[in-house]
C-alpha atoms as a PDB file:
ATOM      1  CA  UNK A   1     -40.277  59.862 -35.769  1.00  0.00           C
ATOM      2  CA  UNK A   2     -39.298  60.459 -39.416  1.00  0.00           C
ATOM      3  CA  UNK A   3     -39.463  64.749 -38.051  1.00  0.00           C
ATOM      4  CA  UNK A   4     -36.912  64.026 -35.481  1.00  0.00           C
ATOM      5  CA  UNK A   5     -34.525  62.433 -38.229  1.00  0.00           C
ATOM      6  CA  UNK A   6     -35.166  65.528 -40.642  1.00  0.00           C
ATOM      7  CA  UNK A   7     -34.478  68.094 -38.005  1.00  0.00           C
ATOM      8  CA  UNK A   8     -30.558  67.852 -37.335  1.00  0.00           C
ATOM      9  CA  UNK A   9     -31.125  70.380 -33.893  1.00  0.00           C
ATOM     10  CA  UNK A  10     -33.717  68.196 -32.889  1.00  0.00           C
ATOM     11  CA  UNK A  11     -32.020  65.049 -33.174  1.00  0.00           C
ATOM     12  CA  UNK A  12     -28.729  65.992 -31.316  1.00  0.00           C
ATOM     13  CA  UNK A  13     -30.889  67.284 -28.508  1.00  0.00           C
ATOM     14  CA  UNK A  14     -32.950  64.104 -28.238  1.00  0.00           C
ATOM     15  CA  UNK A  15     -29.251  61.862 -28.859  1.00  0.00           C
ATOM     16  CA  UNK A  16     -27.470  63.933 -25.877  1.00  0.00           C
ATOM     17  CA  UNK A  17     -30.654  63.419 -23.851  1.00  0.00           C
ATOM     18  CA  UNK A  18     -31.024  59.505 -24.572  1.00  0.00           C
ATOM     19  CA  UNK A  19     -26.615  59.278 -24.026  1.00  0.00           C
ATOM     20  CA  UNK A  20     -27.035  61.383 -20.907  1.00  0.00           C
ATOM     21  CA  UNK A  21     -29.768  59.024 -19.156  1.00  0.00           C
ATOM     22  CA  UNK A  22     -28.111  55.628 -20.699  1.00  0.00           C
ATOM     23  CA  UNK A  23     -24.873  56.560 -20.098  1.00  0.00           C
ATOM     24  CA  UNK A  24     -23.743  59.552 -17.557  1.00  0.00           C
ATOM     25  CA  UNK A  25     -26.204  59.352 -15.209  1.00  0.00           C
ATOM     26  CA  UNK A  26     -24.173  57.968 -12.575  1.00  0.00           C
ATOM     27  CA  UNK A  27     -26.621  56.026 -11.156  1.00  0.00           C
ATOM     28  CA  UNK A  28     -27.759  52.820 -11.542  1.00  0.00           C
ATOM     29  CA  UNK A  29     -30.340  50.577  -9.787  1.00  0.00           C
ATOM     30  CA  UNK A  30     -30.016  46.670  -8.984  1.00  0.00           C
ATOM     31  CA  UNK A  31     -33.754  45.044  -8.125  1.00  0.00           C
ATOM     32  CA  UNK A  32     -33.366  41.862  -7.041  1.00  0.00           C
ATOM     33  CA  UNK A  33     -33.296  39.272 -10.235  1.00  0.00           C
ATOM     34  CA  UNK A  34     -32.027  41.849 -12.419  1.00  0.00           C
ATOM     35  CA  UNK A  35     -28.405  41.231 -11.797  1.00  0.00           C
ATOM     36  CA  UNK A  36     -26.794  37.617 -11.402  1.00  0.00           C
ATOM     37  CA  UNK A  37     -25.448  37.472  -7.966  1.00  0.00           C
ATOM     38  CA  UNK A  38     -27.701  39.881  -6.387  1.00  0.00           C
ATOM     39  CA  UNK A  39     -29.540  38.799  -3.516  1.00  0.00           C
ATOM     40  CA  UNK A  40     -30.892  40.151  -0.100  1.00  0.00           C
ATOM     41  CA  UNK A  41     -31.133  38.090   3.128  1.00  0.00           C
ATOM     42  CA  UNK A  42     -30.631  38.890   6.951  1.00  0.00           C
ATOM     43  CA  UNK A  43     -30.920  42.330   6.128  1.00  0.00           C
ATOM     44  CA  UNK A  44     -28.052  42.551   4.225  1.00  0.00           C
ATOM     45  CA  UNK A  45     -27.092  43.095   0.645  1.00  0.00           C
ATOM     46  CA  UNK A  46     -24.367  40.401  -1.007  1.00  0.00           C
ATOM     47  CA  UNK A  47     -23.592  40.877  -4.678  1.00  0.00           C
ATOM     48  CA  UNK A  48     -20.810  38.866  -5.017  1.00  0.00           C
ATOM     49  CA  UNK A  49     -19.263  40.367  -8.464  1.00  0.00           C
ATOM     50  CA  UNK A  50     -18.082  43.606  -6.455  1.00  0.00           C
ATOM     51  CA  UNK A  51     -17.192  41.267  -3.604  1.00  0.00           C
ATOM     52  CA  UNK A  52     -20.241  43.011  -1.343  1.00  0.00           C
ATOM     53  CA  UNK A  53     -21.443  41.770   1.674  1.00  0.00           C
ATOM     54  CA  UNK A  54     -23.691  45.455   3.398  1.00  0.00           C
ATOM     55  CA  UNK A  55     -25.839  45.922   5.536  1.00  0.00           C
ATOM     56  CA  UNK A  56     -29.088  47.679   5.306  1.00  0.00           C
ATOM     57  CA  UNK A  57     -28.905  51.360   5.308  1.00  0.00           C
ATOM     58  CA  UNK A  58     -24.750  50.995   5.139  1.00  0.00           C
ATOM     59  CA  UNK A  59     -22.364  51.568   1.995  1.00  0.00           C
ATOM     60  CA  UNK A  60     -19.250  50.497   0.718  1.00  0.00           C
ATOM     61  CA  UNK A  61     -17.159  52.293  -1.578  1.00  0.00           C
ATOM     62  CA  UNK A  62     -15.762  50.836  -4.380  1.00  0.00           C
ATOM     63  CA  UNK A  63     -12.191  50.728  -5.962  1.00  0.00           C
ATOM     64  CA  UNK A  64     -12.892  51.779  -8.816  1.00  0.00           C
ATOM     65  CA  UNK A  65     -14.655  54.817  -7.850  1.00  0.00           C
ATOM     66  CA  UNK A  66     -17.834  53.468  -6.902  1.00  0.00           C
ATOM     67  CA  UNK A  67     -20.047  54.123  -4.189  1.00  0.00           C
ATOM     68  CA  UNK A  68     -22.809  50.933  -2.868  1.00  0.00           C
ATOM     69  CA  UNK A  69     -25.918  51.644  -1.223  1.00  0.00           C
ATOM     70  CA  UNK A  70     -27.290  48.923   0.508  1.00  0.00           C
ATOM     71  CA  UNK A  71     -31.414  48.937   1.038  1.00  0.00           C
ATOM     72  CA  UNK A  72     -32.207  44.759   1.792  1.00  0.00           C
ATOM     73  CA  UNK A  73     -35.681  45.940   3.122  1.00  0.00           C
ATOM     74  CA  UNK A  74     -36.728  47.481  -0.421  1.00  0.00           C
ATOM     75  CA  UNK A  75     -34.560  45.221  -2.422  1.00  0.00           C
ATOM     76  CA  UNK A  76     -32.269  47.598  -4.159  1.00  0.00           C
ATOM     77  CA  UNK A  77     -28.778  47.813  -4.340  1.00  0.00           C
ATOM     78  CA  UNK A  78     -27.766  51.422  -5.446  1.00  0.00           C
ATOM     79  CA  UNK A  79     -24.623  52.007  -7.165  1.00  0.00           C
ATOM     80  CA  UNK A  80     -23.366  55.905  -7.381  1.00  0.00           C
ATOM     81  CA  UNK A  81     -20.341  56.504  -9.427  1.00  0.00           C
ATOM     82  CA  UNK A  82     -19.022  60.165 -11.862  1.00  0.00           C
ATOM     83  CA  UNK A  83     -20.070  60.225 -15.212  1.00  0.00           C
ATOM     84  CA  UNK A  84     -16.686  60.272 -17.480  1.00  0.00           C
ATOM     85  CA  UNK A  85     -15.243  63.626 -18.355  1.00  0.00           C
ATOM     86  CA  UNK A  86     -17.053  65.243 -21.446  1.00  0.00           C
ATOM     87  CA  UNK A  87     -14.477  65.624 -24.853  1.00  0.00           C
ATOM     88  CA  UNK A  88     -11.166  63.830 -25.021  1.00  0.00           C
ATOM     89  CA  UNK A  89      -9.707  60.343 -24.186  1.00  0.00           C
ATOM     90  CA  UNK A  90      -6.427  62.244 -22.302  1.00  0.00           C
ATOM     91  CA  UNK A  91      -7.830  62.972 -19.032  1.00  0.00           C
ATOM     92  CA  UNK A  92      -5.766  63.031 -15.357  1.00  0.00           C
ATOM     93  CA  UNK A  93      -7.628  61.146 -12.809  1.00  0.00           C
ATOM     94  CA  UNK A  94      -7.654  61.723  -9.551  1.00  0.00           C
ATOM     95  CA  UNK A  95      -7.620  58.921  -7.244  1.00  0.00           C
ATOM     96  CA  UNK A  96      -9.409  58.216  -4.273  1.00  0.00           C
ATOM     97  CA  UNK A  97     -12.697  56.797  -2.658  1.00  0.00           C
ATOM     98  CA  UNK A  98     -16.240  58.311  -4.223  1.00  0.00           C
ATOM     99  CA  UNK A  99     -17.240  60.931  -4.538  1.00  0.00           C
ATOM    100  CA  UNK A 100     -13.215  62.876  -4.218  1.00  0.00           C
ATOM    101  CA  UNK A 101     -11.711  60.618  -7.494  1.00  0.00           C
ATOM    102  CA  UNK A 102     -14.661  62.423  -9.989  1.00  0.00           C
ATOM    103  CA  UNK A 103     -12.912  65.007  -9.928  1.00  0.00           C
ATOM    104  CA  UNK A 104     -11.223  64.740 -13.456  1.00  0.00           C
ATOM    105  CA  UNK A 105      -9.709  67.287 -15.999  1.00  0.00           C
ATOM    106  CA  UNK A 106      -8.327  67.770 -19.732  1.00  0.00           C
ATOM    107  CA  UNK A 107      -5.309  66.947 -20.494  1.00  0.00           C
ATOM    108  CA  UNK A 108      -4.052  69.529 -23.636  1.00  0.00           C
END
């Protein structure tokens, strides 16, 4: 570990990598008991902090640019969403229902 702090190249690679998986991935994976809320009966997903009530194999798009995957058989609620715009904080959104509003640009 200490040759990943003394090589600068190496440790921006390995920071972009770690920041790209936490952060702008765009995907993210509910199991059920890993989120408060979450649970699966009659085939259907219910999360209740998005205000979700899907059925298996349906989705449900978000307001705020979000798209919900419902799988009761496996357990999983899938969320899809756009990773934020690389560089500044002035950026024009566009709006709309996933995946049309990720389509975002710099502002000069």
């Amino acid at each position: 570990m200490l040759a990943l702090w003394s090589n600068p190249v190496k440790f921006a690679v390995m920071s972009i990598a770690v920041m790209f998986l936490a952060t702008y991935s765009g995907f993210v994976l509910f199991a059920e008991g890993t989120e408060e809320g979450l649970t699966f009966t009659d085939d259907r997903c219910y999360y209740p902090r998005e205000s979700l009530n899907i059925r298996h194999n349906q989705a449900s798009y978000g307001s705020d640019c979000t798209k919900f995957l419902c799988n009761a058989i496996g357990k999983e609620l899938i969320i899809l969403g756009c990773p934020p715009p690389e560089g500044e904080e002035n950026v024009i959104e566009f709006p709309g229902f996933w995946p049309d509003c990720c389509k975002t640009k710099h502002v000069p």
